[in-house]
Protein backbone atom coordinates (compact mmCIF):
# COMPACT_ATOMS: atom_id res chain seq x y z
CA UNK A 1 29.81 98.82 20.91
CA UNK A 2 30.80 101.89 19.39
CA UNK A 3 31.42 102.10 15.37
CA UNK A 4 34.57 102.32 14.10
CA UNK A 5 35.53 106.24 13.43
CA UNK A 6 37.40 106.67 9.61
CA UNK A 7 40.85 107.14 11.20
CA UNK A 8 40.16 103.98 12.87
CA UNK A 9 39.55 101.85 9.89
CA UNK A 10 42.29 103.24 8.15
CA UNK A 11 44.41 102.17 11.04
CA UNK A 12 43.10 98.56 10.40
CA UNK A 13 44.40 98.70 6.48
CA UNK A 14 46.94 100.14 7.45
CA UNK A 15 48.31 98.73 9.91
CA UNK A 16 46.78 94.99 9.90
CA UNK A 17 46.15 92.49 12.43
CA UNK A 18 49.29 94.85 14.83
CA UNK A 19 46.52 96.39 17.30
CA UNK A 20 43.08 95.16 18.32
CA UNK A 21 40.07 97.29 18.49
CA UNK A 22 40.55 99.53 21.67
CA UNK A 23 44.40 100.25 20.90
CA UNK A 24 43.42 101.77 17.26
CA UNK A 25 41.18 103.76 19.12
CA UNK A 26 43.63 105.23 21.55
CA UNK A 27 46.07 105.25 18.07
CA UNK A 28 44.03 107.01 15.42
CA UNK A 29 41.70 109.19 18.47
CA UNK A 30 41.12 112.53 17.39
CA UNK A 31 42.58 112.20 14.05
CA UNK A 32 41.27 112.12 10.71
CA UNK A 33 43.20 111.02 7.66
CA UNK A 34 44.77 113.57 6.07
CA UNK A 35 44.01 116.65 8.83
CA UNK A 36 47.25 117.14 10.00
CA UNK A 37 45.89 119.07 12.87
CA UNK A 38 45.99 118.42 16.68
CA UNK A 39 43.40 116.63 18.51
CA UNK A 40 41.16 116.14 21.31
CA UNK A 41 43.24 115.18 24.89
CA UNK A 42 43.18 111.71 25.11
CA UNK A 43 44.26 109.88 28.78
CA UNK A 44 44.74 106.07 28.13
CA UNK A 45 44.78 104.37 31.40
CA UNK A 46 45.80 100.34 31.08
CA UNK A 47 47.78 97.48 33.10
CA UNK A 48 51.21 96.20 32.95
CA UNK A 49 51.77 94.26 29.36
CA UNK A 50 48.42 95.62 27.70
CA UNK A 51 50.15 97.17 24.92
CA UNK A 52 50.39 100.75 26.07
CA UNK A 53 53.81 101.78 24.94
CA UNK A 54 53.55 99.59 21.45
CA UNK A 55 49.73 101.65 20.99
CA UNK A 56 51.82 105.03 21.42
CA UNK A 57 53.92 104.38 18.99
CA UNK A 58 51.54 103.59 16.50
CA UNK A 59 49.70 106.93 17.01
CA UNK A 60 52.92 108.54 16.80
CA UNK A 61 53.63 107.03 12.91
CA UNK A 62 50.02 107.23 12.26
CA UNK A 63 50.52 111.44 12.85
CA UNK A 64 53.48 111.25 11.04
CA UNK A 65 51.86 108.98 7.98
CA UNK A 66 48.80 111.38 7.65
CA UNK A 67 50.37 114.52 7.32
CA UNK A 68 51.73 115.65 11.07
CA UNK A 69 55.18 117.29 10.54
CA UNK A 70 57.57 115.17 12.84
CA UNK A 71 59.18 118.19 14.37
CA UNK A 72 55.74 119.72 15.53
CA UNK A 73 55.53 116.40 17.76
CA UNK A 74 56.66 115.89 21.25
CA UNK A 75 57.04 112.53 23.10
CA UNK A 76 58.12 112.74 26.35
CA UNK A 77 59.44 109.33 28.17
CA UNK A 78 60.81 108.56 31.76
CA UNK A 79 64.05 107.01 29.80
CA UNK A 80 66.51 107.62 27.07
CA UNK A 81 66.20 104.46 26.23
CA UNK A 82 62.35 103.92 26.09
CA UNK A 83 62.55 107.19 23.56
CA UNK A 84 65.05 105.39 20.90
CA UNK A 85 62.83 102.56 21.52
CA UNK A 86 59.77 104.09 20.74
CA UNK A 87 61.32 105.72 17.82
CA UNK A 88 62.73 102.72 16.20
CA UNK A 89 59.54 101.57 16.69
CA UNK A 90 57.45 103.97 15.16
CA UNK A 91 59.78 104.88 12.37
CA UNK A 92 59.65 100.94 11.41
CA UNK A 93 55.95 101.12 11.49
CA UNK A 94 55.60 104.15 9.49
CA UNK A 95 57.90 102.89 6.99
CA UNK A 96 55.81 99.48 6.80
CA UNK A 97 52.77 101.34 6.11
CA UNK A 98 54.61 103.95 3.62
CA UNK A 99 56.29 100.74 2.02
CA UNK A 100 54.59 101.57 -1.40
CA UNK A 101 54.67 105.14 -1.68
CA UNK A 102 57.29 107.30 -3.29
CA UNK A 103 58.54 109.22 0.30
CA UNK A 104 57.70 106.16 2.37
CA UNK A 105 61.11 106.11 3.62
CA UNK A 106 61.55 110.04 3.80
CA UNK A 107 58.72 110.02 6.07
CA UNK A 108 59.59 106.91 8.30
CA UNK A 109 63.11 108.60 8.89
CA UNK A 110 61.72 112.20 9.53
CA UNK A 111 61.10 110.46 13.19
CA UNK A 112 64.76 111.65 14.04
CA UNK A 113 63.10 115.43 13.16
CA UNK A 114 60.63 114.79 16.63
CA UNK A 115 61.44 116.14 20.10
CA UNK A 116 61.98 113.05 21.60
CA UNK A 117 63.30 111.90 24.77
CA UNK A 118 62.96 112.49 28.50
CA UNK A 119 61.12 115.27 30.54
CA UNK A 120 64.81 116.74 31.33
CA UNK A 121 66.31 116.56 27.49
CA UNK A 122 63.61 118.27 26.19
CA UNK A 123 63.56 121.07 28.96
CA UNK A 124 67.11 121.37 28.37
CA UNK A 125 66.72 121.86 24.83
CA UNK A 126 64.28 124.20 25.24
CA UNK A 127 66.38 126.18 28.09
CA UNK A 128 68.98 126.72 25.77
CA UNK A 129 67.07 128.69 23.44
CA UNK A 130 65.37 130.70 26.06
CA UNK A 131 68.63 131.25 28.01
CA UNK A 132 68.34 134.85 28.44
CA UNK A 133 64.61 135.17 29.71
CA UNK A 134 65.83 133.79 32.87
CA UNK A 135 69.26 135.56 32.66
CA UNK A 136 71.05 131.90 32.26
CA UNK A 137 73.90 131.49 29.55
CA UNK A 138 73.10 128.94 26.84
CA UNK A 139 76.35 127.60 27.31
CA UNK A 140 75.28 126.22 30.89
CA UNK A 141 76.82 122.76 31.89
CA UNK A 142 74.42 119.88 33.02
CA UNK A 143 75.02 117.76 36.81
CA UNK A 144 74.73 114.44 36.25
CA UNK A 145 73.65 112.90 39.52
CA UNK A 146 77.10 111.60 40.69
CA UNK A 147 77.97 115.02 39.68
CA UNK A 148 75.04 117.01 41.79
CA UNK A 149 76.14 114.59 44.71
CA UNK A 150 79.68 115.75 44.47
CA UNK A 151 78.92 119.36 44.50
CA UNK A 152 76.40 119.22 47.62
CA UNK A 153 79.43 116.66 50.10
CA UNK A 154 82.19 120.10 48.72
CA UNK A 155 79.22 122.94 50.14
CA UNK A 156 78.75 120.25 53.28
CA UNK A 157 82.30 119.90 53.58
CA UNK A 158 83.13 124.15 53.30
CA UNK A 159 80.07 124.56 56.01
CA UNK A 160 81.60 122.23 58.40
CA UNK A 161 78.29 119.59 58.35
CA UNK A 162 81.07 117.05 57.15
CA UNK A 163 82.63 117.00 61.08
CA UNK A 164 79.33 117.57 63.58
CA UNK A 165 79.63 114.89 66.42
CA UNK A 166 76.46 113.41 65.71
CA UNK A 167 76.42 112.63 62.00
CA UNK A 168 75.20 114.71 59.44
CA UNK A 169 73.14 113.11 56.26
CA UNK A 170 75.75 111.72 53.52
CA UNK A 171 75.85 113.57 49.84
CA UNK A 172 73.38 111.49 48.44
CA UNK A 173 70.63 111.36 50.78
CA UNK A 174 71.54 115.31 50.68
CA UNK A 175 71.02 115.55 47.17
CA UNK A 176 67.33 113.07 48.08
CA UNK A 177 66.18 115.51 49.97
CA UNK A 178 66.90 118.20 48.07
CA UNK A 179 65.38 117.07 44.96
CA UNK A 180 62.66 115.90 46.44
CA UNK A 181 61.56 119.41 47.54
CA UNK A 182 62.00 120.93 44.19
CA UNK A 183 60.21 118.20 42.52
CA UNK A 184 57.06 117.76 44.70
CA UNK A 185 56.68 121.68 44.88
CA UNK A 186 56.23 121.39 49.05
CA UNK A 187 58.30 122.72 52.09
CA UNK A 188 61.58 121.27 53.44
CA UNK A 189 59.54 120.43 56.48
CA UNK A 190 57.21 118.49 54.57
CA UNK A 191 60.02 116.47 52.56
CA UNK A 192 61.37 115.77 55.76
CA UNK A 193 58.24 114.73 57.65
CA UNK A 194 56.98 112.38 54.23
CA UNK A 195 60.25 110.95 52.86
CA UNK A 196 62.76 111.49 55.84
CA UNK A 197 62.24 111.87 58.96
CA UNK A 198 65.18 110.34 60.41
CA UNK A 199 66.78 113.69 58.87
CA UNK A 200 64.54 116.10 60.70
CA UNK A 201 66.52 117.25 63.69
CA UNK A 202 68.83 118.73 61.14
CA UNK A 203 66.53 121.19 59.08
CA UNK A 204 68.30 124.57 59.64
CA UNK A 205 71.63 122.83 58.58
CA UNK A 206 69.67 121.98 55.60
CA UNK A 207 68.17 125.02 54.82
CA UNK A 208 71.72 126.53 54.67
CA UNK A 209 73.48 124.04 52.65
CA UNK A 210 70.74 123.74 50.02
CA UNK A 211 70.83 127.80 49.94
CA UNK A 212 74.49 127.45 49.48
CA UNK A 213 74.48 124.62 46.75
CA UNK A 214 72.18 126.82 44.41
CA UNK A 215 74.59 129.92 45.43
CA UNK A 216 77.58 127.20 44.14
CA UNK A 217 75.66 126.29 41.11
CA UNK A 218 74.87 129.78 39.67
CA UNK A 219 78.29 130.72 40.20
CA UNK A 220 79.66 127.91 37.68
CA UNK A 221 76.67 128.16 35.29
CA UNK A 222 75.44 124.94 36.70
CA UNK A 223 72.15 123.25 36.45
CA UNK A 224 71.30 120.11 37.91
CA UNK A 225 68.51 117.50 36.83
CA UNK A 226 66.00 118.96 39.15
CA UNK A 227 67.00 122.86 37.68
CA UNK A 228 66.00 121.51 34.17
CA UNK A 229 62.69 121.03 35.10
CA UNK A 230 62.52 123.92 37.55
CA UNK A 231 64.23 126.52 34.73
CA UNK A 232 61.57 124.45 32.29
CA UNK A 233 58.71 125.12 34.99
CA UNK A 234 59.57 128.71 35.39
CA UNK A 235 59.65 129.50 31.42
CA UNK A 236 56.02 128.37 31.26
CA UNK A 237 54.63 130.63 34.15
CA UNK A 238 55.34 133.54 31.91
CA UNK A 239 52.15 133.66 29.17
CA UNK A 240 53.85 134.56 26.16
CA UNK A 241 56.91 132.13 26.42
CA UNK A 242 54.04 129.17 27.61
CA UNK A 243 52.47 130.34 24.34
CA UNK A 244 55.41 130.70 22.31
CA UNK A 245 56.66 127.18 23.78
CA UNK A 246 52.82 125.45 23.27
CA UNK A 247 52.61 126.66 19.84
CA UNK A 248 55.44 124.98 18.61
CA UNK A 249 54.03 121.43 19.13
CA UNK A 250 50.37 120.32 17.64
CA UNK A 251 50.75 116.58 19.52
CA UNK A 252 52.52 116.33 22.90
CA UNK A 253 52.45 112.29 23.96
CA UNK A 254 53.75 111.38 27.41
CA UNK A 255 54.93 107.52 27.89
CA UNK A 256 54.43 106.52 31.45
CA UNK A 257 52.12 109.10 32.81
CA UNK A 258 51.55 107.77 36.16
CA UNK A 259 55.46 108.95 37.02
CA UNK A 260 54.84 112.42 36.41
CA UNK A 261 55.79 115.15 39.42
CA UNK A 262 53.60 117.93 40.05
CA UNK A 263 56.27 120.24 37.96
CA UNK A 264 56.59 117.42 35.04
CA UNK A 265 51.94 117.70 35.31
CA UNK A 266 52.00 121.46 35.57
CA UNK A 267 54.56 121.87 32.77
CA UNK A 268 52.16 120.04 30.56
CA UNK A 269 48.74 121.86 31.64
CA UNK A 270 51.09 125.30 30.57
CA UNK A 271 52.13 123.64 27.10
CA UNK A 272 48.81 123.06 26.22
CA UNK A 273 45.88 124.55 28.96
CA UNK A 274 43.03 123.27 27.07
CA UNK A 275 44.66 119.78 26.19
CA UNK A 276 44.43 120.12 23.08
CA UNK A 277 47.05 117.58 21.02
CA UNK A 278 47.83 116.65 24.39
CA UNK A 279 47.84 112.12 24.50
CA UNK A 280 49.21 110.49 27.98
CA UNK A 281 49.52 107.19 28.25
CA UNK A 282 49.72 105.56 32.16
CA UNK A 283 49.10 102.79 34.46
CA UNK A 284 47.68 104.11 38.05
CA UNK A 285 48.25 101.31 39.77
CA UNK A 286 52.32 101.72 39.13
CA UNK A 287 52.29 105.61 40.15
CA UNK A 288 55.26 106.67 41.73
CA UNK A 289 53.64 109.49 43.45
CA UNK A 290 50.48 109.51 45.90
């Protein structure tokens, strides 16, 4: 059995009895009391109810308890929800550990200071203040989904798809389709073929009402779920912005790994191409995607 690294028996005082061996190690990996600096890539690959999410959050108050400047960390979830959750919990841990010291409680709070929250918040935080390198307003409205359905049945409607004889796909297997496409990166053909075939005698129809959605959408100053990651994705194949963008964080962490799209993985390999700072956190056998 490996010995226990310094960051990892610091973890132990300082966090007690809260994490065996192996999660202290995933924790406290790359990350030595006091260094403030960003670490090794670290993949953590474990089952359903092995402690994964409760082990991220202790690495994320252990950067912020040794030095790691809350607003130079991102954590990246599949869920607004799991984000307040794992902030909550790390700020309560942090503040356990800090109970004793003079900005204990400074520190614990400074959680609010990370970039927390889902693949699409983040990317449309960051789209906002890079607006203008891909000639978008910063003022752009966001589609919920019942929204983006809406808009995509008012192009099918104006195109006449709404009235064929033999009936055309409804709004939101539409809006499936299309977002499927953008988010696995492939061709309509191959969207059709893998995820719906049953909609495959109508792929010129398709073609023309997904052209004509986007049309509708940059018209408005629209974006969509799937354009937050695409707009996000598109920022990061210039150099300098994926540079710019990288440099800002020294710790990315990514909750859920396994439910990452090929945009969501490449968006990551462009924030930091040598994984540096760069911790994900998964379960293969619950993947989403093949």
């Amino acid at each position: 059995m490996a010995q226990a690294t310094t960051a990892e028996k610091t973890a132990e005082k300082e966090f007690g009895g809260t994490l065996n061996p192996a999660q202290r190690r995933a924790a406290t990996y790359g990350i030595e009391p006091g260094a403030g600096s960003d670490s090794s890539p670290l993949l953590v690959i474990a089952g359903a109810g092995t402690g994964k999410t409760n082990t991220l959050a202790h690495r994320v108050a252990y950067l912020l308890t040794h030095k790691v400047p809350a607003e130079r960390i991102a954590l990246m979830t599949f869920s607004r929800r799991a984000a307040q959750e794992m902030l909550q919990r790390a700020e309560r841990i942090a503040a356990q550990t800090l109970a004793q010291t003079p900005l204990g409680k400074v520190i614990a709070a400074s959680t609010r200071q990370l970039w927390s929250g889902t693949f699409h918040a983040i990317g449309n935080r960051l789209l906002r203040e890079y607006a203008g390198s891909l000639g978008l307003h910063a003022n752009f409205s966001v589609l919920d989904r019942g929204d983006s359905a809406d808009l995509i049945d008012v192009v099918r409607h104006e195109l006449g798809f709404a009235s064929k004889g033999k009936r055309f796909p409804r709004k939101d297997t539409c809006l499936g389709i299309y977002s499927h496409r953008v988010n696995t990166q492939g061709s309509l053909a191959q969207t059709l073929e893998s995820a719906y075939p049953w909609c495959a005698e109508w792929i010129d129809e398709l073609n023309g009402l997904f052209r004509a959605y986007v049309d509708a959408k940059q018209q408005q100053q629209l974006l969509d779920y799937d354009d937050l990651l695409l707009y996000w994705h598109a920022l990061m194949a210039e150099p300098a912005l994926a540079r710019d963008i990288g440099a800002r964080f020294d710790h990315v962490l990514v909750d859920e790994y396994q439910d990452t799209n090929i945009l969501q993985a490449e968006i990551l390999l462009a924030m930091k191409p040598a994984g540096q700072g760069l911790c994900v956190v998964g379960d293969d056998a619950q993947s989403i995607y093949s």
